[in-house]
PDB file of N, CA and C in Angstrom:
ATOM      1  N   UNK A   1      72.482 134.677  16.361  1.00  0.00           N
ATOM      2  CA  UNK A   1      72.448 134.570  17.791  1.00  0.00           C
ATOM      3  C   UNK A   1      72.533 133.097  18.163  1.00  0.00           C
ATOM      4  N   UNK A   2      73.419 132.948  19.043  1.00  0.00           N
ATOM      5  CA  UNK A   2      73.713 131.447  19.678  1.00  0.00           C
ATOM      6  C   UNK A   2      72.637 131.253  21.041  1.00  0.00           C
ATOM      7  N   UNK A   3      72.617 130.153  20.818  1.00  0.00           N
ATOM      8  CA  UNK A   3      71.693 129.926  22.103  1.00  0.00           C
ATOM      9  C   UNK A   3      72.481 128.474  22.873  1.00  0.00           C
ATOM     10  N   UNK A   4      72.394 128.856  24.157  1.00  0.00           N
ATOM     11  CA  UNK A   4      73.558 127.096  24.566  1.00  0.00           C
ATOM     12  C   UNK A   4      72.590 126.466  25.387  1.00  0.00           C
ATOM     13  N   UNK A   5      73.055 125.735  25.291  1.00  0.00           N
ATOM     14  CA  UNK A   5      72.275 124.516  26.705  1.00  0.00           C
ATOM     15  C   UNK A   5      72.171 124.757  27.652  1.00  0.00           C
ATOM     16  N   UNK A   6      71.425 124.834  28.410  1.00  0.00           N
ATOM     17  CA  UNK A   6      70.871 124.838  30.239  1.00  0.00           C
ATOM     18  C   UNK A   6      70.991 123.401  30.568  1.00  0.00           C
ATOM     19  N   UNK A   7      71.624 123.264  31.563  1.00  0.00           N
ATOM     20  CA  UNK A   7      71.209 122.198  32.193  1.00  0.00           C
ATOM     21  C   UNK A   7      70.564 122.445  33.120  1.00  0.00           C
ATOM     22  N   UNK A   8      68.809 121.982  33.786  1.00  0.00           N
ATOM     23  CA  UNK A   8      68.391 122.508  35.016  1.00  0.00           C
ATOM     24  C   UNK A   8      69.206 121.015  36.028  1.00  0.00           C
ATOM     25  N   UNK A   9      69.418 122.150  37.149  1.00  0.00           N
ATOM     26  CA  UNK A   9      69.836 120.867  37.965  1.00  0.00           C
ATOM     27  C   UNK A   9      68.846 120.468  38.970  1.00  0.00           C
ATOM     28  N   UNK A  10      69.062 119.234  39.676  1.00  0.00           N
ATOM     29  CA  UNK A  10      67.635 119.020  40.083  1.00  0.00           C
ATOM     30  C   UNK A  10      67.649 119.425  41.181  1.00  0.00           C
ATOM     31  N   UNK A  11      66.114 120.238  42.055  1.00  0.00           N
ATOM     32  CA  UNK A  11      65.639 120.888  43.106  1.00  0.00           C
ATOM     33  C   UNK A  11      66.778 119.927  44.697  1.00  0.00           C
ATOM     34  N   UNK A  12      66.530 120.785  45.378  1.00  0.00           N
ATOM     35  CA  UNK A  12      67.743 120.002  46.593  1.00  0.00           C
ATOM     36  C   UNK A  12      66.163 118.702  47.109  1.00  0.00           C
ATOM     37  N   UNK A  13      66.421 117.986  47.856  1.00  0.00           N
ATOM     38  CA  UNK A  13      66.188 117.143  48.284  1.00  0.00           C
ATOM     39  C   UNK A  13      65.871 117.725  49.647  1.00  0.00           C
ATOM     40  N   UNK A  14      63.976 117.668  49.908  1.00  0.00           N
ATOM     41  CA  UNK A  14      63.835 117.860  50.993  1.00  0.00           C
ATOM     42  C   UNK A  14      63.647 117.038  51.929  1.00  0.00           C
ATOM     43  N   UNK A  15      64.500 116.228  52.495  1.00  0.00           N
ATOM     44  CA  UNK A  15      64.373 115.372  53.569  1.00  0.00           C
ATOM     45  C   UNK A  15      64.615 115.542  54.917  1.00  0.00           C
ATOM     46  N   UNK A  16      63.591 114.660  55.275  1.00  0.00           N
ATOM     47  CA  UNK A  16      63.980 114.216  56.838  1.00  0.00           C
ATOM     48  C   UNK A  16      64.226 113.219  57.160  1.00  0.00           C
ATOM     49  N   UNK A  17      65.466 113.044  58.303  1.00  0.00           N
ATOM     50  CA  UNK A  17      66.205 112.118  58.286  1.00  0.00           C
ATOM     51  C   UNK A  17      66.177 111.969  59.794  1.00  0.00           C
ATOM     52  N   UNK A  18      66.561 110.990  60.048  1.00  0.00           N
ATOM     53  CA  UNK A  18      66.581 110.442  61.706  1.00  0.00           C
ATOM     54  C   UNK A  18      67.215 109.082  62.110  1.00  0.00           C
ATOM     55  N   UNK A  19      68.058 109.032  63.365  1.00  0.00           N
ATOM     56  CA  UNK A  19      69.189 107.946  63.435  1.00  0.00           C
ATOM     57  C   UNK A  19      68.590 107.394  64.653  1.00  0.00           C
ATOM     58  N   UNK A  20      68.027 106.505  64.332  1.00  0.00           N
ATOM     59  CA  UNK A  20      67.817 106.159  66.256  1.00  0.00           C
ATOM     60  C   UNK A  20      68.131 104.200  66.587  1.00  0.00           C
ATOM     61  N   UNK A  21      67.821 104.110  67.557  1.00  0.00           N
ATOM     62  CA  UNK A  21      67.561 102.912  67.956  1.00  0.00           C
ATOM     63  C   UNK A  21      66.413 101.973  67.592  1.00  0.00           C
ATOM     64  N   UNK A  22      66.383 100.849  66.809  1.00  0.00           N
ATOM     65  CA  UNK A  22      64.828 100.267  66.972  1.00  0.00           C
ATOM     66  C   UNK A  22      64.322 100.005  68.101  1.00  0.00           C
ATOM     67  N   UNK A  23      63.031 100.337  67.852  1.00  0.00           N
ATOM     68  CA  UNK A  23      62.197  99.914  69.560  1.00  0.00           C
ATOM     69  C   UNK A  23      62.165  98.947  69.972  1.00  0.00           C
ATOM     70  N   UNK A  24      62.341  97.404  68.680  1.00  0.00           N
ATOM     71  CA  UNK A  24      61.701  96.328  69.392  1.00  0.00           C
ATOM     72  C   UNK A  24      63.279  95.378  68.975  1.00  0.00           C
ATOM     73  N   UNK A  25      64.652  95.931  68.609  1.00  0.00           N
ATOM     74  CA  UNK A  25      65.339  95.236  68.681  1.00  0.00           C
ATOM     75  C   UNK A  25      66.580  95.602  68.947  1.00  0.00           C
ATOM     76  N   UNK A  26      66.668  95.999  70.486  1.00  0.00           N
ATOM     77  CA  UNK A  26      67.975  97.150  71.041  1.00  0.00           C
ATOM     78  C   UNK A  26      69.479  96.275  70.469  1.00  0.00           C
ATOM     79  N   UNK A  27      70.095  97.250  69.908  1.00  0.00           N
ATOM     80  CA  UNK A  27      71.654  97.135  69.450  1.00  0.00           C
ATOM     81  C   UNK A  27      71.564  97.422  67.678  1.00  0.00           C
ATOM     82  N   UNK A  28      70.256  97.587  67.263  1.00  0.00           N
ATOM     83  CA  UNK A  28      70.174  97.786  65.968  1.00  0.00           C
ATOM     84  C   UNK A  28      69.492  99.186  65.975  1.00  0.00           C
ATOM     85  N   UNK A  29      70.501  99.903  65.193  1.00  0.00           N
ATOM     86  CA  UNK A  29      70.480 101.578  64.854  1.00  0.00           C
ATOM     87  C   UNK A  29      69.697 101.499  63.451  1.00  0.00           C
ATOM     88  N   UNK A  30      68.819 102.356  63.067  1.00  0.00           N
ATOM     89  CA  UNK A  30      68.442 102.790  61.751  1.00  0.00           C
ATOM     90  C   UNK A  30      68.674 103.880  61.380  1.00  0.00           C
ATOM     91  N   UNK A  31      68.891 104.095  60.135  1.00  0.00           N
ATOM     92  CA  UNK A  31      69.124 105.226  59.731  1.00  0.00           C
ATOM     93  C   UNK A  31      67.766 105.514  58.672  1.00  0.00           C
ATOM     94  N   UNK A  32      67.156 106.723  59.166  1.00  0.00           N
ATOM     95  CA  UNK A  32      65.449 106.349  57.775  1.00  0.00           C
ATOM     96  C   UNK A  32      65.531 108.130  57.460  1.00  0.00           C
ATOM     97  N   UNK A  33      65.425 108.295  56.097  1.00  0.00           N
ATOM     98  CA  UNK A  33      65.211 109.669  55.417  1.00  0.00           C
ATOM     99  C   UNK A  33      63.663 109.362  54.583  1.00  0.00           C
ATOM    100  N   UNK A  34      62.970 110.507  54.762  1.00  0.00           N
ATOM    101  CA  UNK A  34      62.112 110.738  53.831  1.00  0.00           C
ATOM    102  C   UNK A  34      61.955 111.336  53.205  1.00  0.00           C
ATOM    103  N   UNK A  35      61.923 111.353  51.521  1.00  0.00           N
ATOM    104  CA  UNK A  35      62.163 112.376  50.489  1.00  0.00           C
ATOM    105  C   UNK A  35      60.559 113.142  50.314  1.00  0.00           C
ATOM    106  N   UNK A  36      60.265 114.780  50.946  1.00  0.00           N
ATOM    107  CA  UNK A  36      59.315 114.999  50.579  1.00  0.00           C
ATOM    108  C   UNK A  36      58.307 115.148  49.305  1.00  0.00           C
ATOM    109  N   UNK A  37      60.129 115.957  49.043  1.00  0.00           N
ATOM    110  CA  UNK A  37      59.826 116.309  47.404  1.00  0.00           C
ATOM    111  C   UNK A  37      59.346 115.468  46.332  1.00  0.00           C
ATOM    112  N   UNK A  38      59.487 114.210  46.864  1.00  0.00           N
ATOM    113  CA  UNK A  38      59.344 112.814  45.764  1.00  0.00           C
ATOM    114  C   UNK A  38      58.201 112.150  46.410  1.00  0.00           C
ATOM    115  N   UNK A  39      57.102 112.600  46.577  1.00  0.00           N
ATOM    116  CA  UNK A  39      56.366 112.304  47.052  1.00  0.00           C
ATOM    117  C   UNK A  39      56.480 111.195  48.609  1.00  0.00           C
ATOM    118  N   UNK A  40      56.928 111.798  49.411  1.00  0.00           N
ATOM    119  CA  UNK A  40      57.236 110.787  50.526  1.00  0.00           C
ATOM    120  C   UNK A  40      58.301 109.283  50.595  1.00  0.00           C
ATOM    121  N   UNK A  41      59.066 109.390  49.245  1.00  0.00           N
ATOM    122  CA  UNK A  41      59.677 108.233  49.290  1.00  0.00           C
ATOM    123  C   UNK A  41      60.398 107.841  50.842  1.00  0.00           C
ATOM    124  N   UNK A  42      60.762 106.699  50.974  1.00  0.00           N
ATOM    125  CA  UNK A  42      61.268 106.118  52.284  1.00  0.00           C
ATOM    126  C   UNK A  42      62.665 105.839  51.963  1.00  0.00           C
ATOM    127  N   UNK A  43      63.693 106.282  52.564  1.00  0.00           N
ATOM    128  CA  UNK A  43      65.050 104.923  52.791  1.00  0.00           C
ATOM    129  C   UNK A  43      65.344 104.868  53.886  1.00  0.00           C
ATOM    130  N   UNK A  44      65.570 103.507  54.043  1.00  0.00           N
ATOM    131  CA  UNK A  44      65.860 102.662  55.639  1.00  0.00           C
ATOM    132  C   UNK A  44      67.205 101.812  55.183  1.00  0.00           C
ATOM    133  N   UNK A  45      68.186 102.480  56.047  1.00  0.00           N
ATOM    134  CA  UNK A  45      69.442 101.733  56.435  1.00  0.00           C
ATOM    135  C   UNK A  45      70.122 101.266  57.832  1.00  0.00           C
ATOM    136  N   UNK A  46      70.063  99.957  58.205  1.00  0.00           N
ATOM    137  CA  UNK A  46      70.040  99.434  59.159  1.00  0.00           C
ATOM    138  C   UNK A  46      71.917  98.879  59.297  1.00  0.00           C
ATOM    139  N   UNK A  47      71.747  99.603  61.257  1.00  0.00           N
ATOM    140  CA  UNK A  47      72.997  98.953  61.197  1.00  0.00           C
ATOM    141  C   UNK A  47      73.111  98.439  62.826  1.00  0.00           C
ATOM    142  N   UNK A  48      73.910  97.006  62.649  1.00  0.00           N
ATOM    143  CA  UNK A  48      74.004  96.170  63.883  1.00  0.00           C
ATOM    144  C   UNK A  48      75.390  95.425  63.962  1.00  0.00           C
ATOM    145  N   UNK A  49      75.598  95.113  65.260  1.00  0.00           N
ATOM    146  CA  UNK A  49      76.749  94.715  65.411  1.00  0.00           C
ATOM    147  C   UNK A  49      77.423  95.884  65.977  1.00  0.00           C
ATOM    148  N   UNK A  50      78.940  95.849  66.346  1.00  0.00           N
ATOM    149  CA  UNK A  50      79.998  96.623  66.862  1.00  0.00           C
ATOM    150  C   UNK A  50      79.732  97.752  66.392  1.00  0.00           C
ATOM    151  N   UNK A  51      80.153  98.691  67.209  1.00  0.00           N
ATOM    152  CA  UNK A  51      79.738 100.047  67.071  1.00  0.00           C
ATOM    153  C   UNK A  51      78.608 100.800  66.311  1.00  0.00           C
ATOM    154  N   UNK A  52      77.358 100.012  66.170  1.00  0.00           N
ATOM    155  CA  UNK A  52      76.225 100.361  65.388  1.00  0.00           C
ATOM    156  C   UNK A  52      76.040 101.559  65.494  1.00  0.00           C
ATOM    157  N   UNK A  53      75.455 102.380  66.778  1.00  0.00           N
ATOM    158  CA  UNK A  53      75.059 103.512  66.906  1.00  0.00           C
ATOM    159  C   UNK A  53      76.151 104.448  66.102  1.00  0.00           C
ATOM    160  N   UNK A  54      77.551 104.377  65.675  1.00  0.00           N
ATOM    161  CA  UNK A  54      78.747 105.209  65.527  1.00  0.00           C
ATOM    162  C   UNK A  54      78.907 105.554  64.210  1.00  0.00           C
ATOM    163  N   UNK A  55      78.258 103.974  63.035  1.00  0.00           N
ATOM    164  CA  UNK A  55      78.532 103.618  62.052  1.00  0.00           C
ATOM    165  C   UNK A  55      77.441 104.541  61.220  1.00  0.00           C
ATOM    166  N   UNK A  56      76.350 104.252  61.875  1.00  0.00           N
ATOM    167  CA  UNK A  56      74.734 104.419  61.666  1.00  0.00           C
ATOM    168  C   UNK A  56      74.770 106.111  61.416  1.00  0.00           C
ATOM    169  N   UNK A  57      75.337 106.854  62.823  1.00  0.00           N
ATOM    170  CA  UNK A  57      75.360 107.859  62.784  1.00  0.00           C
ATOM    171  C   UNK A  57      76.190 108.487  61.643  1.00  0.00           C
ATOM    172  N   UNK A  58      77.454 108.163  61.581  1.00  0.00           N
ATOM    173  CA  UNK A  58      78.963 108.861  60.369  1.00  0.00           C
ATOM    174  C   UNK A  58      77.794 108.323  58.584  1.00  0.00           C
ATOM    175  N   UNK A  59      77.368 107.624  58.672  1.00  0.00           N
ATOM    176  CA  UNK A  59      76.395 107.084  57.418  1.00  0.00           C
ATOM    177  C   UNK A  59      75.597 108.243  56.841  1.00  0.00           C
ATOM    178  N   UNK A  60      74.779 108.450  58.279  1.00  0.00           N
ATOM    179  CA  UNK A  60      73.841 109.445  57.591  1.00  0.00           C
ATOM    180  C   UNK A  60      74.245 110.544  57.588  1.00  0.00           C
ATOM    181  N   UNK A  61      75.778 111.648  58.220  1.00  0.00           N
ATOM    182  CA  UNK A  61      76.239 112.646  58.048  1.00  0.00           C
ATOM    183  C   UNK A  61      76.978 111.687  56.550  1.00  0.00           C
ATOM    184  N   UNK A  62      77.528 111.402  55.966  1.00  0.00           N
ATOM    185  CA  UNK A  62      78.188 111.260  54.641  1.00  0.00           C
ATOM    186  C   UNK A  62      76.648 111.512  53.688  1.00  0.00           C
ATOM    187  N   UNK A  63      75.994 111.040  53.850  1.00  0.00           N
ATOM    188  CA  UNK A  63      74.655 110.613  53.166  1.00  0.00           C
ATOM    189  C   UNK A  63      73.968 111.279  52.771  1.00  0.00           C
ATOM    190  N   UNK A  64      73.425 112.080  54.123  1.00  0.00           N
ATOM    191  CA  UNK A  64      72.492 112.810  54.071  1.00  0.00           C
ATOM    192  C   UNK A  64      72.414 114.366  54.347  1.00  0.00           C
ATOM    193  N   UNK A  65      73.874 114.359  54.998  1.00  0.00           N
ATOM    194  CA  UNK A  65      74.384 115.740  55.578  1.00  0.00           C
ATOM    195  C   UNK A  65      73.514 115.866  56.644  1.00  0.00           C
ATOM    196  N   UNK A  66      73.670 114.599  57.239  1.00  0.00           N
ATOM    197  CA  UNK A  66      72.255 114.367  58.627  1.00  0.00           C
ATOM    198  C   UNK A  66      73.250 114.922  60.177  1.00  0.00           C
TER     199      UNK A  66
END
């Protein structure tokens, strides 16, 4: 009897994600996900300049499927 390899693949990624404006520095968009599953990890991606809000937003739909 053969037995083959499993690969487990890893659990989906439960995050929450959110695109907004900073409060204390208007024209700069963030983009911040929090990984639950990984114990609360943080990522913060910041975007400023020309079309921030546009860039910020298309980022975290490629990204995050936000």
């Amino acid at each position: 009897m053969s037995t083959a390899n499993i690969t487990q693949l890893p659990s989906p990624r439960r995050l929450s994600t959110s695109v907004k404006e900073d409060a204390t520095s208007p024209g700069m968009w963030r983009v911040e996900a929090v990984d639950y599953a990984r114990g609360g990890i943080a990522e913060l991606t910041v975007f400023v300049g020309g079309a921030a809000e546009q860039r910020a937003r298309a980022y975290a739909q490629w990204m995050y499927r936000a």
